[in-house]
Protein backbone atom coordinates (compact mmCIF):
# COMPACT_ATOMS: atom_id res chain seq x y z
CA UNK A 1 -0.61 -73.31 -192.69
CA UNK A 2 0.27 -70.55 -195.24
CA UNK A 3 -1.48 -67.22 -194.09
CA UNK A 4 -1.30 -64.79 -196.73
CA UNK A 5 -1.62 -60.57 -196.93
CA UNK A 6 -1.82 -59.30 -199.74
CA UNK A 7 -1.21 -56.17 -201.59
CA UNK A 8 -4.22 -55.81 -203.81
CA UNK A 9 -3.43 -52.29 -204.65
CA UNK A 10 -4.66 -48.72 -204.91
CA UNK A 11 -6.85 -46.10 -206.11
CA UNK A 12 -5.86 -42.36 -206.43
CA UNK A 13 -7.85 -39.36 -206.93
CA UNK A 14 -6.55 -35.68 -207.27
CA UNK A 15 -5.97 -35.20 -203.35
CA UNK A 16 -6.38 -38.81 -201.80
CA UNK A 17 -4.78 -42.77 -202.10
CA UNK A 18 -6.92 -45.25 -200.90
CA UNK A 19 -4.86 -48.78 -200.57
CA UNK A 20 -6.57 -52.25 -200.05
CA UNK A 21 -5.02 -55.02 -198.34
CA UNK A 22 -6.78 -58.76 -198.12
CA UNK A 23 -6.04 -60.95 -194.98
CA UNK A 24 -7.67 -64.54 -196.12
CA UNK A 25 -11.25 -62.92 -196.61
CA UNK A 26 -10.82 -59.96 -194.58
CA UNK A 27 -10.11 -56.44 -196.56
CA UNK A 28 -8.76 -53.63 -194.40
CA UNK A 29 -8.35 -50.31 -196.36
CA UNK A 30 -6.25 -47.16 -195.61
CA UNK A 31 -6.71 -43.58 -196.96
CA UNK A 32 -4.65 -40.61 -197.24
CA UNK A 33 -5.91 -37.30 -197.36
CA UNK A 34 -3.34 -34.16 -198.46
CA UNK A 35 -4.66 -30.96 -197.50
CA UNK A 36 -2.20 -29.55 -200.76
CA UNK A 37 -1.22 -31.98 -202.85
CA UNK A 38 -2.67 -32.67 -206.39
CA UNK A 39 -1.47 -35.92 -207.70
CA UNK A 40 -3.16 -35.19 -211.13
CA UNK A 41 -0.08 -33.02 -211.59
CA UNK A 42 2.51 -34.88 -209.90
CA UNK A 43 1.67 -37.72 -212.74
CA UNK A 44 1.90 -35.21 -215.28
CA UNK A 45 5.30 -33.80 -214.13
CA UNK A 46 6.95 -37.03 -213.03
CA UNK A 47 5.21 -39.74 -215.02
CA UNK A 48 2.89 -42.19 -214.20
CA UNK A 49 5.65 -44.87 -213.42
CA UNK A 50 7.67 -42.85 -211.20
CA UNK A 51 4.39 -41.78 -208.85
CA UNK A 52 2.84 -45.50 -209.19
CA UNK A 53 6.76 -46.97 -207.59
CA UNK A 54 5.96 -44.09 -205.18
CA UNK A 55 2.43 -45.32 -204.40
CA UNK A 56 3.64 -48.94 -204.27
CA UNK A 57 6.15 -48.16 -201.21
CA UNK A 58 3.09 -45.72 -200.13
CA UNK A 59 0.70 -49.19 -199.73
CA UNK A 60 4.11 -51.40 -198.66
CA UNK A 61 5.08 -50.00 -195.27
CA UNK A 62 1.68 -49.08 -194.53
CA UNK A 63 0.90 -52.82 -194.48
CA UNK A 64 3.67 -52.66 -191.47
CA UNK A 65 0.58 -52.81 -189.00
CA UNK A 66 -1.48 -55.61 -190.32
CA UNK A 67 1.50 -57.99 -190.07
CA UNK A 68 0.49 -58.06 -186.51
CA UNK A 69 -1.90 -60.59 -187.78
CA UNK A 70 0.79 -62.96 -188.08
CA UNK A 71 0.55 -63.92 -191.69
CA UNK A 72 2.74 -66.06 -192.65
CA UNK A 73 3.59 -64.51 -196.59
CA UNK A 74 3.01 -61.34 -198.01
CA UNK A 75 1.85 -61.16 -201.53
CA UNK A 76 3.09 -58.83 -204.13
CA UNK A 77 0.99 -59.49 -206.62
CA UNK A 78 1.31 -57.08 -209.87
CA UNK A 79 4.19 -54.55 -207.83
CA UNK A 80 6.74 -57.54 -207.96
CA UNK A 81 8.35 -55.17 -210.38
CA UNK A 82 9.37 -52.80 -207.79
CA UNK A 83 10.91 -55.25 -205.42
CA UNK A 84 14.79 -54.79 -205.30
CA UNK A 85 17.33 -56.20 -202.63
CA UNK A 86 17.37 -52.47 -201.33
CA UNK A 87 14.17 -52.53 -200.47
CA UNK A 88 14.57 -55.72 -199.18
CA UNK A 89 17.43 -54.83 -196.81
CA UNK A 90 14.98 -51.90 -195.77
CA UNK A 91 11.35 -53.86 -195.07
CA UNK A 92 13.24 -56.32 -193.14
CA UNK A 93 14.85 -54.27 -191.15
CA UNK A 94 11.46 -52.01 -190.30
CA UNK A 95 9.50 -55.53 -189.88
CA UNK A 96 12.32 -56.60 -186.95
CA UNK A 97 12.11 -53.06 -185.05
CA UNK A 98 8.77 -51.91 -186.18
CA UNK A 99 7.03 -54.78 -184.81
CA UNK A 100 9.68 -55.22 -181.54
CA UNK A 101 7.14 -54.03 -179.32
CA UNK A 102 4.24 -55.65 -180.12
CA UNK A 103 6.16 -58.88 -180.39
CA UNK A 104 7.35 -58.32 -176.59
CA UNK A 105 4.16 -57.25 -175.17
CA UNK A 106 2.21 -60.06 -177.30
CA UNK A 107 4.23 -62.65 -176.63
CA UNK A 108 5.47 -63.28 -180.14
CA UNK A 109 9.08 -62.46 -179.89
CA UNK A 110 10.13 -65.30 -182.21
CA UNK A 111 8.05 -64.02 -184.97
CA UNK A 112 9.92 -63.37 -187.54
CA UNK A 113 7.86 -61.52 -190.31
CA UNK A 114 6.72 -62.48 -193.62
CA UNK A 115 8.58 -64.56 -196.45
CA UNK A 116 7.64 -62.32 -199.61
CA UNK A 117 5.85 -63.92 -202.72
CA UNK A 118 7.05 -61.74 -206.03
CA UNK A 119 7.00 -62.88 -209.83
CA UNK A 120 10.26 -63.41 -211.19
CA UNK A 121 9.87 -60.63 -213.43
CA UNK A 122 12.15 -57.71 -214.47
CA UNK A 123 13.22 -55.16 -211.53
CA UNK A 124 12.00 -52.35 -213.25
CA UNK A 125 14.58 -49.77 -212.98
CA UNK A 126 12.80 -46.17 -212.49
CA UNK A 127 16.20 -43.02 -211.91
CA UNK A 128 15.82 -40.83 -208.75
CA UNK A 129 15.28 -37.39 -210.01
CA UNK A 130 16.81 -33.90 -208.40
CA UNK A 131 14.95 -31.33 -207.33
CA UNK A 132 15.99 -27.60 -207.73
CA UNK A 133 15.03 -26.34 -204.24
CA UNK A 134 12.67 -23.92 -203.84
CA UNK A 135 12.15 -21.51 -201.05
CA UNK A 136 11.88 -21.98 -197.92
CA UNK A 137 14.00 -25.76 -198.73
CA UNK A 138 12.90 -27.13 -195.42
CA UNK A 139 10.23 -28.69 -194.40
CA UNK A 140 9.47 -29.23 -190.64
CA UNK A 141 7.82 -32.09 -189.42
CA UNK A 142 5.42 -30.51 -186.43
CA UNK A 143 4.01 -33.12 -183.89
CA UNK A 144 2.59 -30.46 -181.88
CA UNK A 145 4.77 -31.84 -178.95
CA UNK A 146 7.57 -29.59 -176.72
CA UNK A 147 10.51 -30.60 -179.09
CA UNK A 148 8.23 -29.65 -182.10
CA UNK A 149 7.83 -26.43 -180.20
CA UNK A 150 11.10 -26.03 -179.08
CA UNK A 151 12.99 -26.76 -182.65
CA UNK A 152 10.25 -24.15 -184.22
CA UNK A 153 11.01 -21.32 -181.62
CA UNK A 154 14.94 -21.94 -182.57
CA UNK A 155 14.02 -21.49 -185.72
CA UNK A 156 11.76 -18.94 -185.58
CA UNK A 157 14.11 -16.55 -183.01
CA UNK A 158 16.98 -16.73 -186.35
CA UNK A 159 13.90 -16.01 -188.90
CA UNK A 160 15.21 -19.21 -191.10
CA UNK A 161 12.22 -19.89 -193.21
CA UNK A 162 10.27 -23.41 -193.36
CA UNK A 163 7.35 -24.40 -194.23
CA UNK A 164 5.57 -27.56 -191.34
CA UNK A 165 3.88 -31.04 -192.01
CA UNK A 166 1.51 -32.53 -189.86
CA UNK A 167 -0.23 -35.95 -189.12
CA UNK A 168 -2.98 -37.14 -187.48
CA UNK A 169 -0.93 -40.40 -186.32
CA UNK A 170 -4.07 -40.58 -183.36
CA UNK A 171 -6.14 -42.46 -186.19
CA UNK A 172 -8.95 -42.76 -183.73
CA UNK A 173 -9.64 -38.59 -183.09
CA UNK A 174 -11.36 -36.49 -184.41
CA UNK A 175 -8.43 -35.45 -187.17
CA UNK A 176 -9.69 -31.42 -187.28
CA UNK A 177 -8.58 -31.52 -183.72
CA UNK A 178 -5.72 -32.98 -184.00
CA UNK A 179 -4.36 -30.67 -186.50
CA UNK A 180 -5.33 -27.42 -184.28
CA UNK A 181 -3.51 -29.18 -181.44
CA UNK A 182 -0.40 -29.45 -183.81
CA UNK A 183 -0.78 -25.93 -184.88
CA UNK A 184 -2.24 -24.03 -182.42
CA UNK A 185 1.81 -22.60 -181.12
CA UNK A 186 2.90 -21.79 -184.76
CA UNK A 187 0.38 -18.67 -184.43
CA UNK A 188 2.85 -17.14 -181.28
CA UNK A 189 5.58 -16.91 -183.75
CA UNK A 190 7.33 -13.93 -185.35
CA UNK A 191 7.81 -15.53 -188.85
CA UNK A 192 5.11 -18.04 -188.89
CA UNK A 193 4.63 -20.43 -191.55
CA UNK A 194 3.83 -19.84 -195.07
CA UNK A 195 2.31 -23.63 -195.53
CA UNK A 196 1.28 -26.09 -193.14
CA UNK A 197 0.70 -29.17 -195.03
CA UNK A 198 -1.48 -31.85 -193.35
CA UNK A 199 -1.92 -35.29 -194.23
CA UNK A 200 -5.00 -37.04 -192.98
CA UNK A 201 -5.29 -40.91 -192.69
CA UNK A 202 -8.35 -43.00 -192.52
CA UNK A 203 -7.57 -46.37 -190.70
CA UNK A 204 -9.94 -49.66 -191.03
CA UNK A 205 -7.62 -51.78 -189.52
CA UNK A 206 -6.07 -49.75 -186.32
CA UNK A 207 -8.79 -50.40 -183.28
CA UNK A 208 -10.35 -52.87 -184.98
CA UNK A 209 -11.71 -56.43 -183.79
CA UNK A 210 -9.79 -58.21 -186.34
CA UNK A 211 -7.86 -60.44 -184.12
CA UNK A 212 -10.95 -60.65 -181.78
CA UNK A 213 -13.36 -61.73 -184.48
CA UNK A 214 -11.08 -63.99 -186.69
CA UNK A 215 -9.63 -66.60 -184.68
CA UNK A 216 -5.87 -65.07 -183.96
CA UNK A 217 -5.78 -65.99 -180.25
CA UNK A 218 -4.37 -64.14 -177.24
CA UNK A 219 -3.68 -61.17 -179.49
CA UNK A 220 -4.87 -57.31 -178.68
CA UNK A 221 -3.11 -55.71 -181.67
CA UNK A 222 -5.16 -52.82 -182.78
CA UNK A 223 -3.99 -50.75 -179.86
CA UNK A 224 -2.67 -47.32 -181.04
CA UNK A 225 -0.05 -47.59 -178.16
CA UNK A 226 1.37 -50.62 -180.27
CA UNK A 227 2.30 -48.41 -183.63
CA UNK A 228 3.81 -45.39 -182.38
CA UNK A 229 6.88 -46.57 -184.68
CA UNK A 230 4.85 -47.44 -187.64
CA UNK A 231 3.82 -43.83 -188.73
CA UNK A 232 7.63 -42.93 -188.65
CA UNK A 233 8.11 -45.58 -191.07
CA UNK A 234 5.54 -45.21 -193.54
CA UNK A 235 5.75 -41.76 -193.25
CA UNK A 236 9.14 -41.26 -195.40
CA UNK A 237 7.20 -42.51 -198.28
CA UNK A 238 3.81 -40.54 -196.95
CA UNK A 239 5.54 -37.53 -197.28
CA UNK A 240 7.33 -37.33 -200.48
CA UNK A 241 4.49 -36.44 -202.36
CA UNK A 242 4.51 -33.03 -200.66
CA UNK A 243 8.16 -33.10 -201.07
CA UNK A 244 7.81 -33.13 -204.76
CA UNK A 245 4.78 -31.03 -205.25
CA UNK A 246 6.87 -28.09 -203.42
CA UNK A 247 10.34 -29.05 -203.86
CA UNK A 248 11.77 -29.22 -200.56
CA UNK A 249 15.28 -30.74 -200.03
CA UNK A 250 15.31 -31.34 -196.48
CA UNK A 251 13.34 -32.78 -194.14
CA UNK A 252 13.83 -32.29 -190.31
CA UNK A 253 12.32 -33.79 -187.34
CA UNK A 254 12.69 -33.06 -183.79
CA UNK A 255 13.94 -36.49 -182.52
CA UNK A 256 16.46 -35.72 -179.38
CA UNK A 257 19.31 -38.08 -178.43
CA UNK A 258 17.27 -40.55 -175.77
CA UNK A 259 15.22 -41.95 -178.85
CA UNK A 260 18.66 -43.79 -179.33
CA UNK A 261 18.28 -46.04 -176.01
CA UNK A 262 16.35 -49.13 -176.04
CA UNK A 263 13.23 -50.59 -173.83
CA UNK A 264 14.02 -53.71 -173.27
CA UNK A 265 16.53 -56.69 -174.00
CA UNK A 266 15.14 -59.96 -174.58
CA UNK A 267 18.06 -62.64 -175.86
CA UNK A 268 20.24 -60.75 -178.62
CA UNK A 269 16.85 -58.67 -179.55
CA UNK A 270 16.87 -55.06 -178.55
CA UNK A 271 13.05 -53.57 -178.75
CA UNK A 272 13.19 -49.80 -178.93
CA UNK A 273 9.66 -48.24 -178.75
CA UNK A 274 10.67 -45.35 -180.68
CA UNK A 275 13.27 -46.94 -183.50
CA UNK A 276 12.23 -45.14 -185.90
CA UNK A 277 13.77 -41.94 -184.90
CA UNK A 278 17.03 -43.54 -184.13
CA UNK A 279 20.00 -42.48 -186.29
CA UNK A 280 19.99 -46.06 -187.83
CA UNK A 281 16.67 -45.46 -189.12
CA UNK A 282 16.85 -42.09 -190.43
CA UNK A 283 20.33 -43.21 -192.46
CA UNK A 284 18.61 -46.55 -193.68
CA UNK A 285 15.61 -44.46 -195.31
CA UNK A 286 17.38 -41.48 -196.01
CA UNK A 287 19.73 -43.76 -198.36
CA UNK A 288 17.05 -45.65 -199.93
CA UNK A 289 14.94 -42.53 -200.74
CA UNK A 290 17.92 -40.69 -202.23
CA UNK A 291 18.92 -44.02 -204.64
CA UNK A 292 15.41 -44.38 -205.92
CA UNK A 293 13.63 -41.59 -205.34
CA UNK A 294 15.07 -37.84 -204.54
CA UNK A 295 18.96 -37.70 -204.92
CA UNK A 296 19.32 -34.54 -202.75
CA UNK A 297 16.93 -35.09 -200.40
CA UNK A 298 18.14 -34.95 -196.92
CA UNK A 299 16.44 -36.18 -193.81
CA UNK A 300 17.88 -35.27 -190.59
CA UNK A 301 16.88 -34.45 -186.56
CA UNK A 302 17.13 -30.97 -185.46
CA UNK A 303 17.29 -31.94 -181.57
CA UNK A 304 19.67 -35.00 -181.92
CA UNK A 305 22.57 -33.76 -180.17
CA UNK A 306 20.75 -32.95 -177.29
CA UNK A 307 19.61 -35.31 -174.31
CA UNK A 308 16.33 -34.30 -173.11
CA UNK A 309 17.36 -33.21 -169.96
CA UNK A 310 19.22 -29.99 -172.34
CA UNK A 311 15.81 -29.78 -174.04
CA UNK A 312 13.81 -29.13 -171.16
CA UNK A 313 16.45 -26.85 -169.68
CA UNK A 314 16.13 -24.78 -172.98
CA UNK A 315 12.49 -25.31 -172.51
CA UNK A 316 12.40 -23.15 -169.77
CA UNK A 317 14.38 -20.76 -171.43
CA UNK A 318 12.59 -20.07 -174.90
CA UNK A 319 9.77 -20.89 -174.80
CA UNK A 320 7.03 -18.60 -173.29
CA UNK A 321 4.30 -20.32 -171.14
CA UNK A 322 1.61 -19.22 -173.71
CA UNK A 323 3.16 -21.81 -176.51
CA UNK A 324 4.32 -24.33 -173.99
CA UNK A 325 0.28 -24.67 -172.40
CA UNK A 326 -0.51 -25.32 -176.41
CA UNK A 327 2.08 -28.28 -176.45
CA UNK A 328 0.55 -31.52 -175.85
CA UNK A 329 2.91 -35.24 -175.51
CA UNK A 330 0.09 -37.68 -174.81
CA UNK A 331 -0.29 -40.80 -177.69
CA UNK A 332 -3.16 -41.84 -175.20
CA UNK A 333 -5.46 -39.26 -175.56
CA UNK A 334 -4.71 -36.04 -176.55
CA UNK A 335 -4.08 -33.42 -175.57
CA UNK A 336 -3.71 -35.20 -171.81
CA UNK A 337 -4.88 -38.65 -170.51
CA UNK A 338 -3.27 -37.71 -167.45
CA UNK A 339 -2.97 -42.00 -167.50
CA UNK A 340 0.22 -42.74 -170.04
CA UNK A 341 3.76 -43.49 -169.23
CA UNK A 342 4.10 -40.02 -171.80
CA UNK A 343 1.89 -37.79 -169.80
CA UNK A 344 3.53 -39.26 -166.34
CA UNK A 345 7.11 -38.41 -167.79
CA UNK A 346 6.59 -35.05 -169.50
CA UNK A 347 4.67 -34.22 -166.21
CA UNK A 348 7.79 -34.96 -164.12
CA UNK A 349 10.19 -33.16 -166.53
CA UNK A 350 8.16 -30.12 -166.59
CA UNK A 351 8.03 -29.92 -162.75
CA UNK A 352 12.08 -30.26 -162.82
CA UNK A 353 12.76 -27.87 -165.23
CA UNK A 354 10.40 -25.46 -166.16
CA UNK A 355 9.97 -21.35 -164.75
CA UNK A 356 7.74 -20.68 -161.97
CA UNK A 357 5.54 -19.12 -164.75
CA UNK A 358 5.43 -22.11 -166.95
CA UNK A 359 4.87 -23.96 -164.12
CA UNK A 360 1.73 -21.70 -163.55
CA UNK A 361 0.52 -21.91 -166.65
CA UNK A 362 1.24 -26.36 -167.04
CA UNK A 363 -0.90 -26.50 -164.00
CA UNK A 364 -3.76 -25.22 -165.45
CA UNK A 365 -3.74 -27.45 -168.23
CA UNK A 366 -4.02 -30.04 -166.18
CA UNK A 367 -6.55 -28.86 -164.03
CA UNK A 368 -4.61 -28.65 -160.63
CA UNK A 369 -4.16 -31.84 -160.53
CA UNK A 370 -0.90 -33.21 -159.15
CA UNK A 371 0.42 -36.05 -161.58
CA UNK A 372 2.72 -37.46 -158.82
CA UNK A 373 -0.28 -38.42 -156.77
CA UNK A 374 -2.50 -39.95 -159.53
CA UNK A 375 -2.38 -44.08 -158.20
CA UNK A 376 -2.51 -45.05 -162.09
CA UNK A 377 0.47 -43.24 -163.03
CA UNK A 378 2.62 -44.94 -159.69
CA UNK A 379 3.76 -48.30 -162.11
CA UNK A 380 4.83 -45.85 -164.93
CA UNK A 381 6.84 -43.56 -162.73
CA UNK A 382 8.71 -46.86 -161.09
CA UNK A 383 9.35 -47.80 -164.71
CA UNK A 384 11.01 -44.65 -165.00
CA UNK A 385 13.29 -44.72 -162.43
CA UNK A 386 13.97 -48.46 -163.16
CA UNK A 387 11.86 -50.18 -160.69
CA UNK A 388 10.54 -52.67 -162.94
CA UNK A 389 11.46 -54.97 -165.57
CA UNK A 390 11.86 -52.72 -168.52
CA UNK A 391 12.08 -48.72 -169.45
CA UNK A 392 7.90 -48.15 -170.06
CA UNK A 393 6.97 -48.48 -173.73
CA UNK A 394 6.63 -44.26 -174.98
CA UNK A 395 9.09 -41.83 -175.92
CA UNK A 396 10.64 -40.95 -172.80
CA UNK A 397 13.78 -40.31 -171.66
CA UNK A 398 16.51 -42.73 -170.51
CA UNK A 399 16.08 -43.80 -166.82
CA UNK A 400 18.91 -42.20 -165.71
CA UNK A 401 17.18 -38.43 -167.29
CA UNK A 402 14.46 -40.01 -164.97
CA UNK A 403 15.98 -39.56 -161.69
CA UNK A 404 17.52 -36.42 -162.82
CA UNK A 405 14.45 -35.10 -162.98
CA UNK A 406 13.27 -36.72 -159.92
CA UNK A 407 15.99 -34.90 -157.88
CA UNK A 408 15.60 -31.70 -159.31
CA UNK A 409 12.19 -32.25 -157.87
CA UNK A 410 13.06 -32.73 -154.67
CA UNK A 411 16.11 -29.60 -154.88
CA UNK A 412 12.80 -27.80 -155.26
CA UNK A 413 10.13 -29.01 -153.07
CA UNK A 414 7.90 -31.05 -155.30
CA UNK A 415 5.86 -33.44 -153.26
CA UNK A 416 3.66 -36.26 -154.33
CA UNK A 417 3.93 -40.19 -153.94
CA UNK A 418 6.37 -40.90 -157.13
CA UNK A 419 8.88 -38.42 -155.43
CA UNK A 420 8.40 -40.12 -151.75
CA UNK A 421 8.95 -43.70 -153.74
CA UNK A 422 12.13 -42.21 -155.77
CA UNK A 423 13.18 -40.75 -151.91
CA UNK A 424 12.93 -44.43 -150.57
CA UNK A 425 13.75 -46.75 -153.54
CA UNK A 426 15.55 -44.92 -156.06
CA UNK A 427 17.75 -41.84 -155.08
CA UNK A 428 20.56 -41.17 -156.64
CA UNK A 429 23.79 -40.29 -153.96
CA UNK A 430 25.80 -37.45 -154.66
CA UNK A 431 28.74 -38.75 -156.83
CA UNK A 432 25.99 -40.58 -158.76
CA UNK A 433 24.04 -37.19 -159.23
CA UNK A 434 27.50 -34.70 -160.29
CA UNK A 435 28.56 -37.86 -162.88
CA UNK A 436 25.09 -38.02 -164.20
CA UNK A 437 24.27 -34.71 -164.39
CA UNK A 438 27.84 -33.74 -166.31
CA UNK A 439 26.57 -36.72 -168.86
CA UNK A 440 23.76 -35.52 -169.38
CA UNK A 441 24.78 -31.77 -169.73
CA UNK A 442 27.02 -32.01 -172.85
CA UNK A 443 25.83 -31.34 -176.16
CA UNK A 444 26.80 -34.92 -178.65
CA UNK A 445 28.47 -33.45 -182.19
CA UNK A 446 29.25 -36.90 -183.04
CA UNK A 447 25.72 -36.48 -184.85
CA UNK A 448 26.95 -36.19 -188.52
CA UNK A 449 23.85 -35.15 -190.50
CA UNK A 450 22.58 -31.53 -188.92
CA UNK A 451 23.26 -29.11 -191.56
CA UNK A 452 26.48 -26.94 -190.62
CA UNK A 453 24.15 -23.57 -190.07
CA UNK A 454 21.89 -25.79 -187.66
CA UNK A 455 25.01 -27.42 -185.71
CA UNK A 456 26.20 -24.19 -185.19
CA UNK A 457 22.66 -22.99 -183.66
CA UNK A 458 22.41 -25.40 -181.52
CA UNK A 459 26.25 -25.24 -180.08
CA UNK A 460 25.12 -21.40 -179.28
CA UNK A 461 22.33 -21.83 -177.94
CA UNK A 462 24.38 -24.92 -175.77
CA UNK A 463 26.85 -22.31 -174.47
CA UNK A 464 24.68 -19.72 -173.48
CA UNK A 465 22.66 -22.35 -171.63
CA UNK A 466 25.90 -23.31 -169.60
């Protein structure tokens, strides 16, 4: 049976785009909110036809999510104009990784996406423009997390100017808190900020009982911890409306080097939770946007050549415990669930790595309680040093960072029941721990897109580390 979702289209005001989606008679609706963009203008300075392409992609990957619905075609309805092999090459390659995760943990894995219905009409061919950069050029994207934190302090030690973006990807919280958790660090800084943009999204289909209520069995697919890699997806598109309104050229995020290693293996099918802040994925949009929408835009990750074992090391180095108490990981929950595979990881990393003082100041966060002891948390942390079947589903670092951190631990006297199971099920020996620890130690330059003056930061900041 032919189960179609369809694009049905939008509705813009000055500051917001509400899109509407129908799932046979089901209507889910998403809204974006920009804190400082005025789309009235955009219109008038870029045309209506370049911004409505834009708004099309805008309502396109944002329909990402509902595909967890399993419909069988995807309807294009009047935007078959805009549909190009490009773009094809791009959905289809978000729909296979986006989705990876929820088609592992829902037992879907041979689902293969949607077979797209467009008009045979006209491509209509709309020229990227180029923008004369403004200043600051950069635009940060701030998750409020410690490699947000970390790549702002870098920043802000050198004075290099940038302006931040923020989401509130937790669609289910209350969004003003969200945004002071994201922001709360940039106030410690010596050259804060001149703009911190914020774009707010209002989700009908995300924790919903669609699947519940309309016959999809044996599906729970409205679960935030499902989408992490959705928002990185749609949120190329998301963003270019600020990138035009201000005329940034560069966009940077703070995705490290273990976003690169996968979850799981099933067959020839490699599910990475957090895809979409892989290289691949940042090259695959990057191109895209530049060939139909911004010809010198660049999109690149500050943090790439580091492992995350170097970024809590230089955790512990810049970052005062005043700033790092104001970063929160947790998708969960925020700031702290104290119940996630995230909070059990970043937990563990900052009792490896961090200063007796930040360690002071971490502890209160979490109200003195010791992570390593919580029962809920024991599954996750044998996950993370490999003791079950896959890597656990969250941006965390690659197993082997794991016990790293697990034996830095015990070099300094941690206790708690994840450290007596790593003792007893999971040590490393000593040759294991020297080869590992080089590894992990060396800073990656085969990462080809950090801007020269950033490269060279970062391979300072590397050597005075060592």
């Amino acid at each position: 049976m032919d189960i179609i979702l369809k694009l049905v289209g939008y509705t813009r005001s000055r500051h917001n785009l509400t899109f509407l989606y129908q799932y046979h008679e089901i209507t889910f609706t998403t809204t974006l909110w920009y804190s400082t963009v005025d789309f009235h203008q955009l219109e008038e300075e870029y045309g209506q036809e370049y911004m409505g392409k834009l708004y099309f992609h805008i309502l396109l990957f944002h329909g990402l999510k509902i595909l967890s619905l399993k419909p069988t075609h995807l309807d294009l309805g009047e935007y078959a104009k805009y549909w190009s092999p490009q773009l094809q090459k791009v959905w289809e390659r978000s729909v296979e990784q986006c989705l990876g995760q929820w088609r592992y943990e829902s037992g879907n894995i041979d689902y293969s996406g949607v077979e797209v219905i467009a008009k045979d009409v006209p491509e209509l061919k709309i020229e990227p423009i180029k923008l004369n950069a403004q200043d600051p050029p950069l635009l940060v994207c701030n998750g409020g997390g410690k490699d947000s934190v970390l790549m702002i302090r870098l920043l802000d030690e050198r004075a290099i100017s940038f302006d931040t973006f923020s989401i509130n990807f937790h669609t289910h919280a209350y969004p003003e808190k969200m945004f002071e958790l994201n922001e709360k660090h940039l106030d410690y800084l010596d050259h804060p900020p001149q703009k911190n943009h914020r774009q707010y999204i209002i989700e009908s289909f995300l924790n919903s009982p669609a699947a519940k209520l309309h016959g999809v069995e044996d599906l729970e697919i409205s679960l935030m911890h499902n989408d992490e890699d959705l928002p990185n997806a749609y949120g190329v598109f998301g963003i270019l409306p600020i990138i035009l309104q201000e005329k940034y050229t560069s966009i940077c995020f703070g995705n490290e080097r273990s976003a690169e290693s996968e979850n799981v293996q099933v067959n020839e099918q490699i599910i990475n939770h957090a895809w979409s802040k892989t290289t691949e994925c940042e090259i695959l949009y990057q191109q895209y946007v530049q060939k139909e929408f911004i010809a010198n835009l660049s999109i690149f990750s500050f943090l790439k050549p580091f492992s995350d074992v170097l970024v809590y090391r230089l955790l512990a180095k810049k970052v005062n415990p005043i700033s790092l108490a104001l970063a929160y990981s947790c998708n969960l929950n925020p700031p702290w669930c104290k119940l996630c595979p995230k909070c059990a990881y970043v937990w563990l990393s900052y009792m490896a790595y961090l200063a007796p003082e930040q360690v002071k100041a971490i502890v209160e966060v979490f109200g003195e309680e010791n992570l390593f002891d919580c029962s809920d948390l024991q599954f996750y942390y044998r996950g993370l040093m490999g003791l079950e079947s896959h890597k656990p589903f969250e941006c965390v670092g690659e197993i082997e960072e794991s016990k790293l951190a697990f034996e830095k631990c015990v070099e300094r006297g941690v206790t708690g029941k994840a450290v007596d199971s790593y003792l007893q099920k999971a040590r490393l020996d000593k040759d294991e721990y020297k080869k590992l620890w080089e590894k992990y130690n060396q800073i990656d330059l085969s990462y080809q897109y950090l801007p020269q003056q950033f490269q060279a930061l970062l391979v300072k900041e590397y050597q005075n580390l060592e």
